[in-house]
Protein backbone atom coordinates (compact mmCIF):
# COMPACT_ATOMS: atom_id res chain seq x y z
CA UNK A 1 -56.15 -6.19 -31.88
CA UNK A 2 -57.14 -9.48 -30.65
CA UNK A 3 -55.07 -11.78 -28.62
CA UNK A 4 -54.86 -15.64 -29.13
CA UNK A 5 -52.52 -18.39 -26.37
CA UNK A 6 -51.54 -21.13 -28.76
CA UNK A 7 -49.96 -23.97 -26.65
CA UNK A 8 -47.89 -26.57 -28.89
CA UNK A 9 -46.94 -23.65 -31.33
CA UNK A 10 -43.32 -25.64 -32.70
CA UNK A 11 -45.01 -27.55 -35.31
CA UNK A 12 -47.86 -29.78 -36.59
CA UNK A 13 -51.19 -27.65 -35.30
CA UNK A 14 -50.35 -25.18 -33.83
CA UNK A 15 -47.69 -24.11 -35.61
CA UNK A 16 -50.14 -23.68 -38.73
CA UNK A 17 -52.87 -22.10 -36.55
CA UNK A 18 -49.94 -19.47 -35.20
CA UNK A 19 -49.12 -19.12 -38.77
CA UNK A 20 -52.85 -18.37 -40.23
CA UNK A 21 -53.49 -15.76 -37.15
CA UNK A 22 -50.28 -13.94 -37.78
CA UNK A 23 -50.86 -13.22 -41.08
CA UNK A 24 -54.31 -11.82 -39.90
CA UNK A 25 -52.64 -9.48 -37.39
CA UNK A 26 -53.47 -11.35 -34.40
CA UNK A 27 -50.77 -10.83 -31.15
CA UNK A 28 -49.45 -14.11 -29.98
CA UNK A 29 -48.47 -16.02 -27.11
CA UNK A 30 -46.75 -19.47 -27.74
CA UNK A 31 -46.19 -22.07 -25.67
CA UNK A 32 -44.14 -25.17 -26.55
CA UNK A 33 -42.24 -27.86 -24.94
CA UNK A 34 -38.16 -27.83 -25.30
């Protein structure tokens, strides 16, 4: 299962790439600013 870091994943970009790799099967790591 392949692994992908997304940093930014709240919205705009990288939400949409987190999006597109879930629904592949890809595991996640986020990272976003609060």
């Amino acid at each position: 299962m392949p692994v992908a870091m997304i940093t930014g994943g709240s919205k705009g970009l990288g939400r949409a790439l987190a999006g597109a790799l879930a629904g592949q099967g890809w595991d996640l790591v986020l990272d976003a600013r609060t």
